[in-house]
Protein backbone atom coordinates (compact mmCIF):
# COMPACT_ATOMS: atom_id res chain seq x y z
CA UNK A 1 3.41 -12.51 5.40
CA UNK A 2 6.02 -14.67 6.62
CA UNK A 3 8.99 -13.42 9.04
CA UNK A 4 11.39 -12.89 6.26
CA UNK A 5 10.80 -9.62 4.69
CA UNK A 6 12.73 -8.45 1.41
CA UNK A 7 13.71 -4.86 0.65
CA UNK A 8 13.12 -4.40 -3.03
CA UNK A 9 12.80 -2.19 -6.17
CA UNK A 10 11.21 -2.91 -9.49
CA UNK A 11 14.16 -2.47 -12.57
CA UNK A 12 13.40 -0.13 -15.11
CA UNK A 13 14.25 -0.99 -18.73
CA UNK A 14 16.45 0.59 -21.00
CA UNK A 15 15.10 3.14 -23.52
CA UNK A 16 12.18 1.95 -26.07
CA UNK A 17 14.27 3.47 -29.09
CA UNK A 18 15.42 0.14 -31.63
CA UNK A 19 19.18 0.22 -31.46
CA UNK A 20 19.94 0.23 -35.55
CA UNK A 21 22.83 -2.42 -36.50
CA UNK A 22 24.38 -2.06 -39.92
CA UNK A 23 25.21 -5.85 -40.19
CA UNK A 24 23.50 -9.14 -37.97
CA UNK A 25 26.69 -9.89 -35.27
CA UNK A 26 27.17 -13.68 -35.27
CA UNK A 27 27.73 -13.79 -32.03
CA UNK A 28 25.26 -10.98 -29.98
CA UNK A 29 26.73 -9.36 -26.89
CA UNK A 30 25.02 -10.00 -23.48
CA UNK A 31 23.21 -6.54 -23.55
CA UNK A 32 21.82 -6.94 -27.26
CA UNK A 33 20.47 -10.19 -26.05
CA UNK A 34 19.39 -9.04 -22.96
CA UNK A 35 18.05 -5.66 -24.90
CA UNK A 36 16.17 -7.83 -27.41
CA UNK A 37 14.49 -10.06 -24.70
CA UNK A 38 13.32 -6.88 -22.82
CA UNK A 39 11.64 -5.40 -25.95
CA UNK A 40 10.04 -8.97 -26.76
CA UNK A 41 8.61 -9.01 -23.58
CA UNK A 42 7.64 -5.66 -23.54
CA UNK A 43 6.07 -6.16 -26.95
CA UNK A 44 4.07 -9.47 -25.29
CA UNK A 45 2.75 -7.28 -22.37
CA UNK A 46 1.62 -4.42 -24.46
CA UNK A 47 -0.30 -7.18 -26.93
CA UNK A 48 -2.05 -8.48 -23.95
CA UNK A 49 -3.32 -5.29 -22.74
CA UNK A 50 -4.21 -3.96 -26.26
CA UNK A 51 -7.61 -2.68 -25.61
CA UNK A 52 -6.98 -1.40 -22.47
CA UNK A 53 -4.07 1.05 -24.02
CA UNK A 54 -6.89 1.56 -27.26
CA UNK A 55 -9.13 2.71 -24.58
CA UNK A 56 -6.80 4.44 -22.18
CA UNK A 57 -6.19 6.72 -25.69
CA UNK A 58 -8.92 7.59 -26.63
CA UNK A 59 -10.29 8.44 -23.37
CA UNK A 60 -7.36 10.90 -23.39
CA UNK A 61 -8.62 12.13 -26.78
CA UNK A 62 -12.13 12.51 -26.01
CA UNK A 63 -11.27 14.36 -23.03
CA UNK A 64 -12.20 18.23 -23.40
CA UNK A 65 -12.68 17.50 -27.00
CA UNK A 66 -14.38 20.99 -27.47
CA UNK A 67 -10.41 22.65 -26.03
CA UNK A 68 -8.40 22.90 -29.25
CA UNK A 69 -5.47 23.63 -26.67
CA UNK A 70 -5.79 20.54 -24.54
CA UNK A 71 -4.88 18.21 -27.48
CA UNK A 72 -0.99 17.82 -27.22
CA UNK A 73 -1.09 18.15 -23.39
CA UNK A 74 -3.50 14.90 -24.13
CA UNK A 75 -1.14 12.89 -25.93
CA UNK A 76 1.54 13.92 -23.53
CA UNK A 77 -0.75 11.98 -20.92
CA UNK A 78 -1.02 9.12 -22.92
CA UNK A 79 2.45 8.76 -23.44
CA UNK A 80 2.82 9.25 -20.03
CA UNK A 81 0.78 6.31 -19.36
CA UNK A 82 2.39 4.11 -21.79
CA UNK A 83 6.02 4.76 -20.21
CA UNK A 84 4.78 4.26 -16.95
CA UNK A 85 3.16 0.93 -18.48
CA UNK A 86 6.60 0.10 -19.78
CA UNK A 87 9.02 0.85 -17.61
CA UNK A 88 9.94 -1.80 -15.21
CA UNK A 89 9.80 -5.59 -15.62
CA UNK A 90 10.60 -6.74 -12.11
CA UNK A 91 11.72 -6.77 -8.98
CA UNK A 92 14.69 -7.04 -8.37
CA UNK A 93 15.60 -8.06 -3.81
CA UNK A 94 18.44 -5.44 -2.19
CA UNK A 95 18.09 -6.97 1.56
CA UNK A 96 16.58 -9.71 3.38
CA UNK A 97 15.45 -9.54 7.06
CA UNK A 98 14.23 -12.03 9.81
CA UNK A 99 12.03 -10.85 11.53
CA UNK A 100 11.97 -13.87 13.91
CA UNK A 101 14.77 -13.63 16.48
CA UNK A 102 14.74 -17.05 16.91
CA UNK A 103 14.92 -19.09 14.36
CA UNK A 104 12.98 -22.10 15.09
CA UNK A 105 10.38 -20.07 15.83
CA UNK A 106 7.19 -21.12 13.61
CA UNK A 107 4.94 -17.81 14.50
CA UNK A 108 7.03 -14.94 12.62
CA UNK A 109 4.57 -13.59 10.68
CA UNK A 110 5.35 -10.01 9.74
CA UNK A 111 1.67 -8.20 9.53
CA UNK A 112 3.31 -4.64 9.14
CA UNK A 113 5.94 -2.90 7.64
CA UNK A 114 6.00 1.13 7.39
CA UNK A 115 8.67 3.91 6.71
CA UNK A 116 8.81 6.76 8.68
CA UNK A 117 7.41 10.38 6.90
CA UNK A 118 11.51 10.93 5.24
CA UNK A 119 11.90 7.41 4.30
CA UNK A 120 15.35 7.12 6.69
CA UNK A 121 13.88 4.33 8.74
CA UNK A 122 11.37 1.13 8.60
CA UNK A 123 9.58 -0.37 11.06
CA UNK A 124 8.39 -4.23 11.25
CA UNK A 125 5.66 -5.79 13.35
CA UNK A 126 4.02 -9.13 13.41
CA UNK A 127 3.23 -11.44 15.74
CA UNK A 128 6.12 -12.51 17.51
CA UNK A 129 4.70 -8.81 19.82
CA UNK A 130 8.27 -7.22 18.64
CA UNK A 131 8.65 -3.98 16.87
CA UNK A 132 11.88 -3.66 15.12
CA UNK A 133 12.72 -0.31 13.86
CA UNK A 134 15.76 -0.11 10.97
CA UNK A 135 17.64 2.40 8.86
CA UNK A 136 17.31 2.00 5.60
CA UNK A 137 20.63 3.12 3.59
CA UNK A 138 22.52 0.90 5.88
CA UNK A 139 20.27 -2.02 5.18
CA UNK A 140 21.06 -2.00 1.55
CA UNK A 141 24.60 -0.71 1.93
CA UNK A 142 25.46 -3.50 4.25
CA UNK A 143 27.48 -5.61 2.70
CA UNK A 144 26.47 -8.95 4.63
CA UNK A 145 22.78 -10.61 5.41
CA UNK A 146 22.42 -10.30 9.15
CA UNK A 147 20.74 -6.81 9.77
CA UNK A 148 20.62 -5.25 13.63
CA UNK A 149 17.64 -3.02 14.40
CA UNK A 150 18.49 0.40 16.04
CA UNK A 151 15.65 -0.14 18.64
CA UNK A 152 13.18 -2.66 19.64
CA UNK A 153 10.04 -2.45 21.52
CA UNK A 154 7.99 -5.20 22.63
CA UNK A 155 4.30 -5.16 23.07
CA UNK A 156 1.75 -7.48 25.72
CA UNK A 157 0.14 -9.05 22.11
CA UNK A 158 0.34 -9.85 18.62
CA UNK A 159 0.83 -6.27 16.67
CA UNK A 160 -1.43 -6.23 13.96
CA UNK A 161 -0.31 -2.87 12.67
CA UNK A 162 1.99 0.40 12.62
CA UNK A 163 1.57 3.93 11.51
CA UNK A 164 4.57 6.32 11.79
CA UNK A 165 3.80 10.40 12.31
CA UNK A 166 4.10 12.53 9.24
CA UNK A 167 4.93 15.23 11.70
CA UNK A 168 6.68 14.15 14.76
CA UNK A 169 9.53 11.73 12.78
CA UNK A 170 10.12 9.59 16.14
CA UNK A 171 6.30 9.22 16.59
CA UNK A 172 4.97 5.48 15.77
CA UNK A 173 1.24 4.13 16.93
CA UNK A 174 0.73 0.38 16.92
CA UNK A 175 -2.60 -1.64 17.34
CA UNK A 176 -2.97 -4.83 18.64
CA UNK A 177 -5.10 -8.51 19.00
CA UNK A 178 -6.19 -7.07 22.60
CA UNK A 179 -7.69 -4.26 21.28
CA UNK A 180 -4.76 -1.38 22.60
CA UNK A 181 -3.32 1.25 20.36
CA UNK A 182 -0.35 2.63 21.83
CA UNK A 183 2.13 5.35 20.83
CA UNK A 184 5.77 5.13 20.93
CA UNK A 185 8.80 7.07 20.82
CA UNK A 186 10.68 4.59 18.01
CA UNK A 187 13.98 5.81 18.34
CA UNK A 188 14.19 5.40 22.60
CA UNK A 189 11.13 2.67 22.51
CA UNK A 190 9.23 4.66 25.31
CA UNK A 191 5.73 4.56 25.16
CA UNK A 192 3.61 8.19 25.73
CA UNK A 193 0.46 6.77 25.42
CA UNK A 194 -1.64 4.13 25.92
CA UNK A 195 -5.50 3.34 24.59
CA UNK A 196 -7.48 0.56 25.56
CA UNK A 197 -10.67 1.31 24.61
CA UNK A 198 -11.10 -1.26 21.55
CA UNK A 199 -13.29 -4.45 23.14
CA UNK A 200 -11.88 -6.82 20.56
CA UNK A 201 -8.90 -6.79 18.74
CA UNK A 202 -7.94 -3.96 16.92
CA UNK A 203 -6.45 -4.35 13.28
CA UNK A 204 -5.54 -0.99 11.53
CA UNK A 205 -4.06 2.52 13.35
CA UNK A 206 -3.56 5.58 10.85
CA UNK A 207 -2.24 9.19 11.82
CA UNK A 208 -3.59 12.22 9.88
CA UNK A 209 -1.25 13.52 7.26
CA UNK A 210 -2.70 17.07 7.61
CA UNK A 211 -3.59 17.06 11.30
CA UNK A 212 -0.31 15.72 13.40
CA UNK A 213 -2.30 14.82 16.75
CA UNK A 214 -5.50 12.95 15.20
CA UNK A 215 -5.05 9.24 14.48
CA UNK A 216 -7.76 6.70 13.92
CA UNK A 217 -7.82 2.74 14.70
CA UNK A 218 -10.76 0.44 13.68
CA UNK A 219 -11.24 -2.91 15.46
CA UNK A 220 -13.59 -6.12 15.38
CA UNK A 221 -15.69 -4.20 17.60
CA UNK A 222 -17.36 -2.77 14.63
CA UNK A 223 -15.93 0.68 15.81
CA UNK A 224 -13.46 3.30 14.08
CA UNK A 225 -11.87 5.22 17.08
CA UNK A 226 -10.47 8.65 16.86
CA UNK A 227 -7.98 9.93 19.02
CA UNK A 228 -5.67 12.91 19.86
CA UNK A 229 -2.25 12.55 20.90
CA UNK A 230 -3.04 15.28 23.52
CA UNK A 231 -6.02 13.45 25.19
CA UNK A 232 -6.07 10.22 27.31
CA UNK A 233 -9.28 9.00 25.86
CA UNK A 234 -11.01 8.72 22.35
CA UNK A 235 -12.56 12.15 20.73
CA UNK A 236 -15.06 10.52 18.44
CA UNK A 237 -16.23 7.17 17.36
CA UNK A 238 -17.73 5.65 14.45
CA UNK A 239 -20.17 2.62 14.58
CA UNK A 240 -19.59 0.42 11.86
CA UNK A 241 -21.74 -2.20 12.21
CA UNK A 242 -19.53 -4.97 11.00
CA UNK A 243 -15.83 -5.68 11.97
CA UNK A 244 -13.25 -2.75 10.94
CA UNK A 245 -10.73 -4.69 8.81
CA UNK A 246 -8.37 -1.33 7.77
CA UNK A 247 -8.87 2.54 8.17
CA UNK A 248 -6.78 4.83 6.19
CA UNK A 249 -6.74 9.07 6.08
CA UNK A 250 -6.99 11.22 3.07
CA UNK A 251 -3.82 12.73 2.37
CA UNK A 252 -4.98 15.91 1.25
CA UNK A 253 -7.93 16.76 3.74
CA UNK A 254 -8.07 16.39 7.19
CA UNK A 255 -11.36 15.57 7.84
CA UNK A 256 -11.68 12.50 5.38
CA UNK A 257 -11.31 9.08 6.34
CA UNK A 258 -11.73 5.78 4.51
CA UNK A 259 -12.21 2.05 6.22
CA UNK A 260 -12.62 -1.07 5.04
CA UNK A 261 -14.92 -3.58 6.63
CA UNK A 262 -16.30 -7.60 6.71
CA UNK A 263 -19.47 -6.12 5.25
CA UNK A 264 -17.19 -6.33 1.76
CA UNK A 265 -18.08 -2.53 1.40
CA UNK A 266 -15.54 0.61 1.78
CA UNK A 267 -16.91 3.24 3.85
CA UNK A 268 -16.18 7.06 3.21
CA UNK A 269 -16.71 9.45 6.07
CA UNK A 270 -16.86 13.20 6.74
CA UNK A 271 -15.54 13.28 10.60
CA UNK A 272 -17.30 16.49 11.09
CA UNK A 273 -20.22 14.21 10.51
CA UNK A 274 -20.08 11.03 11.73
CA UNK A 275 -23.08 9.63 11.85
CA UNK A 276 -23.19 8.59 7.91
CA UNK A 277 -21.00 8.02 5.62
CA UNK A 278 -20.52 10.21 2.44
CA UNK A 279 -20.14 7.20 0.00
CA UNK A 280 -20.43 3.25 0.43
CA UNK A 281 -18.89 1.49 -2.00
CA UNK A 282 -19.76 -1.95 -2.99
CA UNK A 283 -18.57 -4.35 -5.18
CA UNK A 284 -15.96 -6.55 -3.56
CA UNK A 285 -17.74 -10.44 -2.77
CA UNK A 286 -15.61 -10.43 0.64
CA UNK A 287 -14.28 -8.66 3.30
CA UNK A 288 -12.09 -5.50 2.13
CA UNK A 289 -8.63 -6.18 3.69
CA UNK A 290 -6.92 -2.96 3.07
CA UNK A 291 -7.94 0.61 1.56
CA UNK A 292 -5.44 2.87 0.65
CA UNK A 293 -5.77 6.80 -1.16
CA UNK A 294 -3.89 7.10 -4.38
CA UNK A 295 -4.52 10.65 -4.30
CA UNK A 296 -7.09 12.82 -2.88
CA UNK A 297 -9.90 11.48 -4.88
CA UNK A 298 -9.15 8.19 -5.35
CA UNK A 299 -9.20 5.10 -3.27
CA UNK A 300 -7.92 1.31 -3.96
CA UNK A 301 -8.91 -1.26 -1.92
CA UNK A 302 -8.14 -5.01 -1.76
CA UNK A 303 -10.15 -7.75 -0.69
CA UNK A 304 -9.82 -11.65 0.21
CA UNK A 305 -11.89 -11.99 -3.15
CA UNK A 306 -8.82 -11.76 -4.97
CA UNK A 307 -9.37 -8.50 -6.17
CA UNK A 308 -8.43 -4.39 -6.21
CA UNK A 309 -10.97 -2.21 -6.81
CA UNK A 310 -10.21 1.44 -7.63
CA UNK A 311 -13.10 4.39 -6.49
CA UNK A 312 -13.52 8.02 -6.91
CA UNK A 313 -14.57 9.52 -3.74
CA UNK A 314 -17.10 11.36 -5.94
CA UNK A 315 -18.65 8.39 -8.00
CA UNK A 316 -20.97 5.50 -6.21
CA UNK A 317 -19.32 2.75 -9.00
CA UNK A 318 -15.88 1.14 -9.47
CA UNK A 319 -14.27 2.39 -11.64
CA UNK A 320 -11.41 -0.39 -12.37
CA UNK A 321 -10.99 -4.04 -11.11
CA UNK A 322 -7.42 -5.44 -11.07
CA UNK A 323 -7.17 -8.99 -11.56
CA UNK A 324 -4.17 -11.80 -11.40
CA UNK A 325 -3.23 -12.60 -8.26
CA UNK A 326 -4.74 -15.34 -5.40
CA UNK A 327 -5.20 -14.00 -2.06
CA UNK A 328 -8.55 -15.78 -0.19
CA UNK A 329 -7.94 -15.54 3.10
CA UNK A 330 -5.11 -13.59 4.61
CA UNK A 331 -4.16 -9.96 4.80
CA UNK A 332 -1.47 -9.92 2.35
CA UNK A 333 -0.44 -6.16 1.91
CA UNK A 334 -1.22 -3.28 -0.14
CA UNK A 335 0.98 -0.14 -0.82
CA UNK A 336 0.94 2.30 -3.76
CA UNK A 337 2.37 5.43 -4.46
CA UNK A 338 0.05 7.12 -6.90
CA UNK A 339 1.46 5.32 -9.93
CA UNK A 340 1.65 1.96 -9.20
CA UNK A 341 0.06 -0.44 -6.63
CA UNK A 342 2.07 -3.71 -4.83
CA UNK A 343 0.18 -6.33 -3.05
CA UNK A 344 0.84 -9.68 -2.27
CA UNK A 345 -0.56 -13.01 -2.59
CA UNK A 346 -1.37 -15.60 0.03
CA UNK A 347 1.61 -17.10 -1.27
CA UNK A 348 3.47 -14.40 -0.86
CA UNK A 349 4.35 -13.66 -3.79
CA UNK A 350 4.74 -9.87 -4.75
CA UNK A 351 3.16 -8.47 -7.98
CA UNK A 352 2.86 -4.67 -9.04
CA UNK A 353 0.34 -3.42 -10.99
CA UNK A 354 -0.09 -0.08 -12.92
CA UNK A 355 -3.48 1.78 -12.41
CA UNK A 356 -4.34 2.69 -15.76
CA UNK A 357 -4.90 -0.75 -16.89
CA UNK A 358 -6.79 -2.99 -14.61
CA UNK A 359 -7.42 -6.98 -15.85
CA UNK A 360 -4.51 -8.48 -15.30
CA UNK A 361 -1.46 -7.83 -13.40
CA UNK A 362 1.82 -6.14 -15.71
C-alpha cells in the first residue's frame, strides 16, 4: 500500500421502496435523479448476481425443510441477505494521511493499519520503521488535511505488521524484516518486551482475543511462534514447513489458530496439539497472503492468485471463491467484519465484497 492511507466508509442507499409521483416533473430534483440512478444501479447489480441470490434463496428454503416453524425466520434471512447485498454503493474518503514524514521520500509504503480493541485510536506501520498511532474522531472531525499522531515509535527495521491488545487498550505488538516482535506501550511508545527469536523476517503478529497474554507471529523461517506477555522467551512453536505469510486467532476459542503460508494452503491448528494441524485447506494456486475469521467457524483468506476463498473450519472444501479484483504479487490487505470483506488491489484500489455472493465483486 502506498504511504497515503484514506479513512473511509461505504454510503448506504436510501430505502428500496419506489417513491410514487402523481404526475412526471419536467424538470426532476437532484435527489429524484440521484434516487433513480441508485435504484438503476442497484437493479444492474442484482441482474448480475441473479443466480447467486436464486441460490442464496433457496438454500434458505431448503434449510430444515422438515421445521414447519423455521420457514418465516428463513425468509427473514434471505431478506437479510438481500439488504445487506443492497445497501451501500461506495466508498465514500473522510481523511487522508501521509504516512511518509518526508515527502520526497519514495519508500512509504504503509504494510499495516489496525484499531485498537474500542476503535478510539489507529495505528500505521510500513516501512519507513515508524509507528504512528492516531485518534480517530479527531481525524475525521478535523477540519484541515494535515493530521499529527499522538505518539510515534520507531523501530531498528521495516515493520511488516501490528496487532493491538483486546485486553490491555495501550498494548500494541509489531513484527519486523529482522525477524523481532516487540511489544509496546502505544500511548508513551515504551517498549516491555522484546523477541528475537524469528531467523528470518517475520511478517504477521496476532494477540489472542480470549487469552490477553498469548500472541502468535509467523515468519519466513517456516515457524509460527507463540508467546506470553509474561515470559521472555517463546512457549510453543509450530513448524510449518514453508514460509509463514499471515497468522490470525479465532475469536471465539482460545486455543485455535489459523496461518497462511507460500505452500498456497491455510493451515488450522489446535495449540494444545501442535504437532498437526486440524484442517489444511487447499485451493488457492499461490501463496495465501492474509487469513482472517469471519466468525468462529469461518475463515477467508486471500492470495496473490487474485482470489478470496471462504472455509468452514469443519469442512476440507471451499466453500465460496470471490472474484474481481488483480492483486499478483503484493500483500494488499484484507479486513472484514462478519458481513462484508475489503481488500485491495495491487493497484490499490479498494473494493468490498459481500460474503453471500462470491463471483464477482458488488
Amino acid at each position: 500500500m502506498s504511504g497515503m492511507y484514506t479513512v473511509s466508509e461505504m454510503d448506504p442507499n436510501l430505502d428500496s421502496t419506489v417513491p410514487q409521483f402523481e404526475a412526471p416533473s419536467p424538470a426532476p430534483s437532484k435527489r429524484q435523479t440521484w434516487y433513480n440512478s441508485t435504484l438503476a444501479s442497484r437493479r444492474k447489480r442484482l441482474t448480475a448476481h441473479f443466480e447467486d441470490l436464486e441460490q442464496c434463496y433457496f438454500s434458505n428454503r431448503m434449510s430444515r425443510i422438515t421445521d414447519d416453524s423455521r420457514t418465516v425466520n428463513q425468509l427473514d434471512d434471505f431478506m437479510e441477505c438481500l439488504s445487506k447485498f443492497t445497501r451501500y454503493n461506495s466508498v465514500r474518503p473522510l481523511a487522508t494521511l501521509s504516512y511518509a514524514s518526508d515527502l520526497y521520500n519514495g519508500s512509504s509504503i504503509v504494510s499495516s493499519i489496525e484499531f485498537d480493541r474500542d476503535c478510539d485510536y489507529f495505528a500505521i506501520a510500513g516501512v519507513t520503521k515508524k509507528i504512528k498511532v492516531f485518534e480517530y474522531g479527531t481525524v475525521i472531525q478535523d477540519a484541515v488535511d494535515i493530521h499529527y499522531p499522538v505518539n510515534e515509535m520507531t523501530c531498528n527495521s521495516k515493520i511488516s505488521c501490528i496487532s493491538w491488545s483486546s485486553y490491555h487498550k495501550n498494548l500494541l505488538a509489531s513484527s519486523d524484516y529482522e525477524g523481532t516482535v516487540i511489544l509496546w506501550d502505544g500511548f508513551t511508545g515504551q517498549r516491555s518486551k522484546v523477541y528475537q527469536e524469528h531467523e528470518k523476517r517475520c511478517w504477521s503478529v496476532d494477540f489472542n482475543l480470549m487469552d490477553p497474554k498469548l500472541l502468535a507471529s509467523g515468519s519466513d523461517d517456516a515457524k509460527v511462534k507463540l508467546w506470553s506477555t509474561n515470559l521472555d522467551n517463546s512457549v510453543a512453536s509450530i513448524e510449518a514447513k514453508a514460509n509463514v505469510c499471515c497468522v490470525k486467532f479465532s475469536p471465539s476459542s482460545r486455543y485455535h489458530l489459523a496461518f497462511g503460508c507460500a505452500d498456497h494452503c491455510v493451515h488450522y491448528y489446535d495449540l494444545r496439539n501442535t504437532k498437526q494441524p486440524i484442517m489444511v485447506f487447499k485451493g488457492h494456486r499461490k501463496a495465501v497472503s492474509y487469513a482472517k475469521f469471519v466468525n468462529g467457524e469461518e475463515i477467508v483468506s486471500a492470495s496473490t492468485d487474485s482470489q478470496l476463498k471462504l472455509w468452514n473450519v469443519n469442512k476440507p472444501h471451499c466453500l465460496r471463491s470471490f472474484k474481481g479484483h488483480i492483486n499478483e504479487k503484493n500483500f494488499v490487505g484484507l479486513a472484514s467484519n462478519g458481513d462484508y470483506v475489503a481488500c485491495g488491489e495491487w493497484h490499490y484500489t479498494k473494493l468490498v465484497k459481500r460474503f453471500a455472493f462470491g463471483t464477482k465483486s458488488v
